[in-house]
N, C-alpha and C. Protein backbone atom coordinates (compact mmCIF):
# COMPACT_ATOMS: atom_id res chain seq x y z
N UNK A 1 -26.85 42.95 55.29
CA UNK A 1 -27.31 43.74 54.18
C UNK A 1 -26.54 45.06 54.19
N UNK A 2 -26.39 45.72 53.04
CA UNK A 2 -25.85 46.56 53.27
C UNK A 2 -26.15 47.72 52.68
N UNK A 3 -26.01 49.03 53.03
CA UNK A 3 -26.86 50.38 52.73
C UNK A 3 -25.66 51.05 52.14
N UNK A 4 -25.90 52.17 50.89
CA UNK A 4 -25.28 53.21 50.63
C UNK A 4 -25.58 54.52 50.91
N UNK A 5 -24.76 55.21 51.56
CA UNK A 5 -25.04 56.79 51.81
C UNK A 5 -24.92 57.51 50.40
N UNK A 6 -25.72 58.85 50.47
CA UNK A 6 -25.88 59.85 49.29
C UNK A 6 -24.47 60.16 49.06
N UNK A 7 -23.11 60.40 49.81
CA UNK A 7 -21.89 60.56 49.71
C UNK A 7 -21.20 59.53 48.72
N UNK A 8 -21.86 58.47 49.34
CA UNK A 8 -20.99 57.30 48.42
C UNK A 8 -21.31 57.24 47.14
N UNK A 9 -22.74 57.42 47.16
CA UNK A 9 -22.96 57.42 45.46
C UNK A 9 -22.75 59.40 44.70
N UNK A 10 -22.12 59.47 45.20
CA UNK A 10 -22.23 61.12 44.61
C UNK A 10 -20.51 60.85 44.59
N UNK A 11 -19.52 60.84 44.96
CA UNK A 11 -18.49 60.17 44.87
C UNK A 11 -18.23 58.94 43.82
N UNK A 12 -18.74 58.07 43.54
CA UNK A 12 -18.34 57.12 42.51
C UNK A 12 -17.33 57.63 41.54
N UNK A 13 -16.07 57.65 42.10
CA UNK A 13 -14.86 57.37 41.19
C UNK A 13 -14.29 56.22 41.41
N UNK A 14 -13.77 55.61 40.31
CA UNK A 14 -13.83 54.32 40.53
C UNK A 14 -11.91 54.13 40.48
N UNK A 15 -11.17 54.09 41.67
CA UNK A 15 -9.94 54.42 41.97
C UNK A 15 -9.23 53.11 41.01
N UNK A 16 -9.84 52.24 40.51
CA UNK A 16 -9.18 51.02 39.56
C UNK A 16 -8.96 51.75 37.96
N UNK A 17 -10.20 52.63 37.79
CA UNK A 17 -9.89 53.58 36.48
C UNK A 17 -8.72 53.85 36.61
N UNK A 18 -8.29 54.80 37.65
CA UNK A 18 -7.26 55.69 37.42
C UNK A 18 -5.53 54.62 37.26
N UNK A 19 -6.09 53.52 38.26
CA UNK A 19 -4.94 52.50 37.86
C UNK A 19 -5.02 52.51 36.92
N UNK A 20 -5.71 51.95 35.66
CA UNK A 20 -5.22 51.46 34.47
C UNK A 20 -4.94 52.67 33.78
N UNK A 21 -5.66 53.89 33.93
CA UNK A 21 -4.69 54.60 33.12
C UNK A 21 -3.38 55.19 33.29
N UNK A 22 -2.70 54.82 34.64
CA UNK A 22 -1.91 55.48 34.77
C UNK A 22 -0.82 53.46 34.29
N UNK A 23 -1.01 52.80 34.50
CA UNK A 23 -0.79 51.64 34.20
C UNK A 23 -0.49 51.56 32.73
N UNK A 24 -1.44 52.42 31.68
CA UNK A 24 -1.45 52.38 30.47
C UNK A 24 -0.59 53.30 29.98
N UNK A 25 -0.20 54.76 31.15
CA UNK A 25 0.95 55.50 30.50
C UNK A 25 2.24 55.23 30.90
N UNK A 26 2.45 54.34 31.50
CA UNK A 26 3.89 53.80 32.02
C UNK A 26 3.79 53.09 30.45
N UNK A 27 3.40 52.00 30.26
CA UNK A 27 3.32 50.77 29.32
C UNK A 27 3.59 52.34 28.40
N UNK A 28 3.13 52.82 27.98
CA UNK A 28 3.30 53.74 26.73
C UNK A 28 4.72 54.06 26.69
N UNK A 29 5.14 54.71 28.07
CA UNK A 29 6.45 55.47 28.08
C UNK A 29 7.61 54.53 27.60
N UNK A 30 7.39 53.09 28.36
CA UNK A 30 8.04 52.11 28.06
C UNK A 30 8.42 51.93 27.00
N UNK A 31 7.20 51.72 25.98
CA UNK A 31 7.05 51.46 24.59
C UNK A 31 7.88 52.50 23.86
N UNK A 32 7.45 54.01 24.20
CA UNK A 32 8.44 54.92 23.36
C UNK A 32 9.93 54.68 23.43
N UNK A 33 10.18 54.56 24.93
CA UNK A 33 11.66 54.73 25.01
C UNK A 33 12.77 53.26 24.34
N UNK A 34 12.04 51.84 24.73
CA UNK A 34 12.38 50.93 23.85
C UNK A 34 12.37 51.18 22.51
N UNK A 35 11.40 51.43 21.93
CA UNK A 35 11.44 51.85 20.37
C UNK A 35 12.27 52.74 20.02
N UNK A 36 12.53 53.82 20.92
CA UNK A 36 13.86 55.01 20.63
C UNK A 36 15.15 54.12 20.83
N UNK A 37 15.61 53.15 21.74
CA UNK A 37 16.53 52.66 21.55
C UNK A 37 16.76 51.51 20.60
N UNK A 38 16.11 50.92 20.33
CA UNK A 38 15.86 50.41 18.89
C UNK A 38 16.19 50.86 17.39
N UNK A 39 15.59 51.87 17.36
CA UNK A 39 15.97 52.84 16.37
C UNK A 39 17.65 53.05 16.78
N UNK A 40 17.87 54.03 17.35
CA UNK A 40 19.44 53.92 17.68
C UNK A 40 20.10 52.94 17.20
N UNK A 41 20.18 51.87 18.33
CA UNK A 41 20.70 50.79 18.02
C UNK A 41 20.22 49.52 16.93
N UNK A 42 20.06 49.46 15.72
CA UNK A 42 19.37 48.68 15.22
C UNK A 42 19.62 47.41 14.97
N UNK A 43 21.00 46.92 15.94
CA UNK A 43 22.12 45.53 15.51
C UNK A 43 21.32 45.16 16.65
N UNK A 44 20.91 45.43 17.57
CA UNK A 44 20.91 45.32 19.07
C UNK A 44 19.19 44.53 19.06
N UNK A 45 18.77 43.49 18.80
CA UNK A 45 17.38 43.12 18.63
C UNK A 45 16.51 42.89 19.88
N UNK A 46 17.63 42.99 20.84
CA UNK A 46 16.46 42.96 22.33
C UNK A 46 15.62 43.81 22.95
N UNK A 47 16.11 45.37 21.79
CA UNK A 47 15.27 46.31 22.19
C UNK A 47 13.80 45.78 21.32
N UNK A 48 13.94 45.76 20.07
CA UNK A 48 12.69 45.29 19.11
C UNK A 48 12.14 44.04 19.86
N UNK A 49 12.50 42.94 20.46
CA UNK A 49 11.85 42.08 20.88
C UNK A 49 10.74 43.08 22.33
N UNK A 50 11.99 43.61 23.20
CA UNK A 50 11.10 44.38 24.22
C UNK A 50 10.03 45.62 23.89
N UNK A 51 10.16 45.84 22.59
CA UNK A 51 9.63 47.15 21.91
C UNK A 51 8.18 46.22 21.64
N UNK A 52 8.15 45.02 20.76
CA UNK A 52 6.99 43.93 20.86
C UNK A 52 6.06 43.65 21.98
N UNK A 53 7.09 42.95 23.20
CA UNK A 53 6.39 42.92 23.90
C UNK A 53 5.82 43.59 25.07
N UNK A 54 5.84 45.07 24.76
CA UNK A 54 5.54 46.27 25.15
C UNK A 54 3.91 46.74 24.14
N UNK A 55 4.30 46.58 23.33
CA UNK A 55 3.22 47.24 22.09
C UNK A 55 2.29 45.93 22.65
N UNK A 56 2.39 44.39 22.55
CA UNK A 56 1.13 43.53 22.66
C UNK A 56 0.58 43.91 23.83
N UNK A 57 1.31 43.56 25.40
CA UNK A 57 0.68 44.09 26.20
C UNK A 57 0.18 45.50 26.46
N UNK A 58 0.62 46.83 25.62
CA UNK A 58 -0.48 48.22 25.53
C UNK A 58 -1.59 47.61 24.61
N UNK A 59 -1.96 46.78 24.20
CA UNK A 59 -2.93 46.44 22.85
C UNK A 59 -3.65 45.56 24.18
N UNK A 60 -3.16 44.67 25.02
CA UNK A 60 -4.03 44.07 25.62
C UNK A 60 -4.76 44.68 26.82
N UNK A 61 -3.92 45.79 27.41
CA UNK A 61 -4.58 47.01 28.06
C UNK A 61 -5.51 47.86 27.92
N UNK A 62 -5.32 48.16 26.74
CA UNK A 62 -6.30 49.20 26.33
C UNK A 62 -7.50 47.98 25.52
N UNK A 63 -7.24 46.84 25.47
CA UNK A 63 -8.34 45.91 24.92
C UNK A 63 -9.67 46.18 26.18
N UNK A 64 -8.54 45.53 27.18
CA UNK A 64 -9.30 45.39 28.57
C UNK A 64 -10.09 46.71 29.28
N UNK A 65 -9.60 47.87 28.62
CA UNK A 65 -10.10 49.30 29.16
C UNK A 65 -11.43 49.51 28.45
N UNK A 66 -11.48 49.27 27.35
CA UNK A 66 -11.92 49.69 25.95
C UNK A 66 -13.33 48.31 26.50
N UNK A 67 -13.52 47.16 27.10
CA UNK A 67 -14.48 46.16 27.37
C UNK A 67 -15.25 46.97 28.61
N UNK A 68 -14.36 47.55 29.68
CA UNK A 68 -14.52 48.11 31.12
C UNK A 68 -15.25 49.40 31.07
N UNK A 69 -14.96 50.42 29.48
CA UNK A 69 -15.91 51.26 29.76
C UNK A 69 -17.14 51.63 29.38
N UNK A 70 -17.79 51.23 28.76
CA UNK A 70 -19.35 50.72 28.81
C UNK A 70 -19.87 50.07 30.21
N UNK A 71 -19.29 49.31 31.11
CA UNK A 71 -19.50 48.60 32.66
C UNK A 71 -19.78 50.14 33.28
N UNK A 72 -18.39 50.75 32.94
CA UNK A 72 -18.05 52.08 34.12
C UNK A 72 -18.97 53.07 34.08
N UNK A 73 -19.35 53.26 32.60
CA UNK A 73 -20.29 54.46 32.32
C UNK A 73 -22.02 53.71 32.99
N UNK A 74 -21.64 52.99 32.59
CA UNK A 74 -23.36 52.06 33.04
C UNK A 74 -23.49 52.63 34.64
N UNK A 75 -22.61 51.98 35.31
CA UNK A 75 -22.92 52.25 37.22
C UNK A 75 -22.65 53.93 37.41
N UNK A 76 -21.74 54.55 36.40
CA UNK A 76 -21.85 56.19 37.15
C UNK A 76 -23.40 56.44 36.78
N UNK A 77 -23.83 56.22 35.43
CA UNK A 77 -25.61 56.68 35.14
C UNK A 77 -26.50 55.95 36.37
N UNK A 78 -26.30 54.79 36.90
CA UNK A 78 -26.67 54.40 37.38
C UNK A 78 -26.90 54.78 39.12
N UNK A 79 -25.22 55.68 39.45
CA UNK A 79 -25.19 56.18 40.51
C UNK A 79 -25.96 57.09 40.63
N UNK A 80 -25.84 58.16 38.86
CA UNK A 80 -26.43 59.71 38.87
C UNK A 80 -28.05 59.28 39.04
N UNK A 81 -28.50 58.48 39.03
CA UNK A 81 -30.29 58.12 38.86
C UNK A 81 -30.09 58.12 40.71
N UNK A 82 -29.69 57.28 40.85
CA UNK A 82 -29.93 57.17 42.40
C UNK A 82 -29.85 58.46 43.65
N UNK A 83 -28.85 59.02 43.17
CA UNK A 83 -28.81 60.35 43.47
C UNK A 83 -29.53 61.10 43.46
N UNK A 84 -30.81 61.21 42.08
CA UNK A 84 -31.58 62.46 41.84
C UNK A 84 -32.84 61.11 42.68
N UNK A 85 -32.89 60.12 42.59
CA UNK A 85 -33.85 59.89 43.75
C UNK A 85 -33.52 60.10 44.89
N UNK A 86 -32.80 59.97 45.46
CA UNK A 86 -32.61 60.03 46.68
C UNK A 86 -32.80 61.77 47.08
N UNK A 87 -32.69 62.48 46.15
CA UNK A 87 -33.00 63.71 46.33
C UNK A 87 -34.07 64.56 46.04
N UNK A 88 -34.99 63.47 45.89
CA UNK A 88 -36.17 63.58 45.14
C UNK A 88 -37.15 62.92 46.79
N UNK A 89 -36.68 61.63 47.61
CA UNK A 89 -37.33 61.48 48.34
C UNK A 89 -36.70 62.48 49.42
N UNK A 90 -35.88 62.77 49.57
CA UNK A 90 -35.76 63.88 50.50
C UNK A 90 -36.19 65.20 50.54
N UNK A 91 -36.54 65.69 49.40
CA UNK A 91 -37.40 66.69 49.40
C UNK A 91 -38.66 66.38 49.91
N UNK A 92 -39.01 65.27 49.31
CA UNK A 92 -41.20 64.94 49.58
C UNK A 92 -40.93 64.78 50.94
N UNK A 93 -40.00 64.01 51.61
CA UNK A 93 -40.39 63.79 53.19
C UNK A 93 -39.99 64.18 54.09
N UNK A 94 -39.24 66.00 53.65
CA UNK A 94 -38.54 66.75 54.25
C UNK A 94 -37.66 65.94 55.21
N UNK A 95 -36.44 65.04 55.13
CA UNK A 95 -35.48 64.39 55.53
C UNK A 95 -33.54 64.60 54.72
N UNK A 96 -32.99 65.13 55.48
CA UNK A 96 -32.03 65.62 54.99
C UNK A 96 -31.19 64.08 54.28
N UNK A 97 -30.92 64.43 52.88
CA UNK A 97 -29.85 63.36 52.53
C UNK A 97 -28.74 62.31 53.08
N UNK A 98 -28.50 63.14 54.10
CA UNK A 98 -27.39 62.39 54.83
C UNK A 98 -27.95 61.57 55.97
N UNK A 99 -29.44 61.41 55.90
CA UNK A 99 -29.97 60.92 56.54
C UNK A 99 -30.76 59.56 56.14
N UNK A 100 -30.68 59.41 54.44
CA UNK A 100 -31.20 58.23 53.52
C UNK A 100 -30.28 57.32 53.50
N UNK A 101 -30.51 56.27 53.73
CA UNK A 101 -29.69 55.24 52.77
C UNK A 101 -30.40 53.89 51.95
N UNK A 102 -29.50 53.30 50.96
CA UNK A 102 -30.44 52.59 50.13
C UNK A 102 -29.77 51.50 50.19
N UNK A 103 -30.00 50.24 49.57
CA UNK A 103 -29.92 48.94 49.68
C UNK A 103 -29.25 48.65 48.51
N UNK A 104 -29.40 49.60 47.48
CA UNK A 104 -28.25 48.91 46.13
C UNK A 104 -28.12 50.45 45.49
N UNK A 105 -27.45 50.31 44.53
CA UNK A 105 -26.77 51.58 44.22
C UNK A 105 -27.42 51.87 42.29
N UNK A 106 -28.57 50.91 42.46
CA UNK A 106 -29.32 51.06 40.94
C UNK A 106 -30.62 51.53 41.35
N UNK A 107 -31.63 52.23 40.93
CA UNK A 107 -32.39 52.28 41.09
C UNK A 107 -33.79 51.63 40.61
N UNK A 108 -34.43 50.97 41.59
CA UNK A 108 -35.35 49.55 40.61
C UNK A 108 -36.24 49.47 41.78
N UNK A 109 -37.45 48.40 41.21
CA UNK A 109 -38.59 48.21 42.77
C UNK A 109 -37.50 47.27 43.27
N UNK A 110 -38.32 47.59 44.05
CA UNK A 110 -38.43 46.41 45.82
C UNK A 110 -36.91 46.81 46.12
N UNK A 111 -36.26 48.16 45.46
CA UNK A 111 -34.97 48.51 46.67
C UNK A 111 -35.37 48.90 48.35
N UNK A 112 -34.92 48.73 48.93
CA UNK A 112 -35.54 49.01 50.11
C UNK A 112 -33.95 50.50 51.14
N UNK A 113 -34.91 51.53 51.46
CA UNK A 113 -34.42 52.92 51.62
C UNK A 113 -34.82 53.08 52.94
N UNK A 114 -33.93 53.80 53.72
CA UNK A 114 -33.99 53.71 55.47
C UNK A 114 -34.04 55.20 55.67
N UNK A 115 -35.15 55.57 56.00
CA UNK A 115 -35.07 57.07 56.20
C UNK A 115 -34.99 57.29 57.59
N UNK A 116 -34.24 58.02 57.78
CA UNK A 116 -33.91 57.94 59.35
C UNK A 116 -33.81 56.69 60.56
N UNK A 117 -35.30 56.14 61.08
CA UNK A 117 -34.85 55.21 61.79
C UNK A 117 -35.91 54.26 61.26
N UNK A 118 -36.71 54.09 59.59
CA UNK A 118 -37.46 53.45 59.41
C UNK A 118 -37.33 52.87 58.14
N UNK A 119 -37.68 51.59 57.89
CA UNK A 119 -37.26 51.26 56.16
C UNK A 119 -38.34 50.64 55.67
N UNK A 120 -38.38 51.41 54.15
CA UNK A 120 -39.46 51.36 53.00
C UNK A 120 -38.95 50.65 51.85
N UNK A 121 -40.21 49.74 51.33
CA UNK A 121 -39.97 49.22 49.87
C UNK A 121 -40.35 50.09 49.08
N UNK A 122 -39.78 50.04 48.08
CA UNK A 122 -39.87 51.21 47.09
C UNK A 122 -40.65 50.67 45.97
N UNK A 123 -41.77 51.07 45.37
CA UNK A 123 -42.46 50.34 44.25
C UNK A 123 -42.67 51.66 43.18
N UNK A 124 -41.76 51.00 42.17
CA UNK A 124 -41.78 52.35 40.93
C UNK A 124 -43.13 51.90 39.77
N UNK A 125 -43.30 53.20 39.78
CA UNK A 125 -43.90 52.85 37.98
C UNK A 125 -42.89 51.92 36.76
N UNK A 126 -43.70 51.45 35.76
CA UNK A 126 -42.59 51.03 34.57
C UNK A 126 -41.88 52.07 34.11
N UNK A 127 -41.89 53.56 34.04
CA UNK A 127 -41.51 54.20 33.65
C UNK A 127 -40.35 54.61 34.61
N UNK A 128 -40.31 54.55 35.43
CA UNK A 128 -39.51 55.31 36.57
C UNK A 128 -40.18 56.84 37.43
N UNK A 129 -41.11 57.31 36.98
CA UNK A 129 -41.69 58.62 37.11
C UNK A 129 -42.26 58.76 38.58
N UNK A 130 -42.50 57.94 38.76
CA UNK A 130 -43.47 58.09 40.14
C UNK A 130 -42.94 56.80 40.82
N UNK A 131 -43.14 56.83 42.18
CA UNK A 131 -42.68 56.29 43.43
C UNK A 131 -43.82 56.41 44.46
N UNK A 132 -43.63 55.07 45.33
CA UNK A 132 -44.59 54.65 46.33
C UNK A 132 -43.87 54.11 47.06
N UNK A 133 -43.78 54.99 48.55
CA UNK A 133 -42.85 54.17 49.60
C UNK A 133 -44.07 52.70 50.43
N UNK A 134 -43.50 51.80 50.60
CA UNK A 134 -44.32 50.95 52.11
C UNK A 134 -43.11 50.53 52.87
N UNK A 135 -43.69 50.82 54.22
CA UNK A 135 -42.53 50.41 55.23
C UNK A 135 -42.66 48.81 55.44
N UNK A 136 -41.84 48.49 55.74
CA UNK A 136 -40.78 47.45 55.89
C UNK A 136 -40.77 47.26 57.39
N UNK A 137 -40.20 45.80 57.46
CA UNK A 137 -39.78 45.45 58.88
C UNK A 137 -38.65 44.37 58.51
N UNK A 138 -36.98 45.23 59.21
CA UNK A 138 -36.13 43.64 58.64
C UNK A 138 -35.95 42.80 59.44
N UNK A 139 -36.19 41.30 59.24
CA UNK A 139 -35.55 40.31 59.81
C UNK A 139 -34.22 40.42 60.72
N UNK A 140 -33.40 41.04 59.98
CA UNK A 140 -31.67 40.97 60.24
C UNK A 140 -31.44 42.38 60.44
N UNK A 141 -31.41 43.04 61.93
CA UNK A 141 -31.29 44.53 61.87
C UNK A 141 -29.44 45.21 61.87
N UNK A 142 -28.68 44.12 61.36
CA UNK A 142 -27.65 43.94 61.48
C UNK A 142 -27.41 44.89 59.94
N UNK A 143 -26.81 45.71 60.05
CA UNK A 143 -26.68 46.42 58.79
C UNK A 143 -25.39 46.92 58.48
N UNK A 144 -24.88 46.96 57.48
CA UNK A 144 -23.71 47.62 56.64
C UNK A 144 -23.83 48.77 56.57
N UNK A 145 -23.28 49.69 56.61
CA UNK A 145 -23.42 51.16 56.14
C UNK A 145 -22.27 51.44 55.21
N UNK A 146 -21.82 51.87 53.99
CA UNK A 146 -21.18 52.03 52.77
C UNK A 146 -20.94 53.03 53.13
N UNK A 147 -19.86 54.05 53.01
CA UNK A 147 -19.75 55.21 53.68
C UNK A 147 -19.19 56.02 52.14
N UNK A 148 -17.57 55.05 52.36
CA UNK A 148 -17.04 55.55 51.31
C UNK A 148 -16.22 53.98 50.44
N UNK A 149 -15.65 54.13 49.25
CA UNK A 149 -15.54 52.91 48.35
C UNK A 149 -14.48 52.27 49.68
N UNK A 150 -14.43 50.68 49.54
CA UNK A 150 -13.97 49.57 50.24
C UNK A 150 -12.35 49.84 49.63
């Protein structure tokens, strides 16, 4: 099983973002500079063919970015919730943050949260507003610790 530290989720940058956009400004640069030689040369059609298949694949890039960020924005809200709990049970049970860890990186019942050397199921209201720890006993004391992204 595996646990996330308050670091890891306060951190969530997601280092594949920054690939594609930097992925998406090469493909761009590409695109300009083919199309500038194109223009130039206009007898010369291998620039316009490469100028094409430059423009489909930026269209299929930014297709694929444009599906990915609604996913991306979902898990950072999702990180920022977990965060203000996790800082929310560390206040009530006077336990320093770096001392919590949680079992998934959404916040929902039956996550189960290790405060120091003990672990609780977490049972929320429907609303999210209120919280009820019960301790736990795991089967498998074999644990993951998430530190920072894989």
């Amino acid at each position: 099983m595996s646990f996330y530290t308050y670091e890891y989720l306060m951190n969530e940058s997601n280092l594949t973002n920054y690939v594609k956009y930097g992925l998406t400004i090469v493909i761009l640069l590409f695109l300009s500079f083919v199309t500038f030689k194109y223009m130039r040369d206009k007898l010369q059609t291998k620039y316009r063919d490469l100028s094409i298949i430059f423009c489909l694949l930026l269209i299929f890039i930014i297709g694929i970015q444009f599906t990915d960020y609604s996913q991306d924005q979902n898990n950072l809200s999702q990180s920022a919730q977990m965060a203000v709990f996790i800082e929310s049970v560390s206040n009530e049970e006077q336990v320093p943050t770096s001392k919590i860890l949680v079992n998934t990186t959404s916040v929902g019942n039956d996550m189960i949260i290790k405060l120091e050397d003990s672990y609780y199921q977490v049972e929320l209201n429907p609303n999210l507003e209120a919280y009820h720890l019960k301790e736990v006993k795991l089967l498998d004391k074999n644990i993951d610790i998430v530190k920072t992204h894989k």
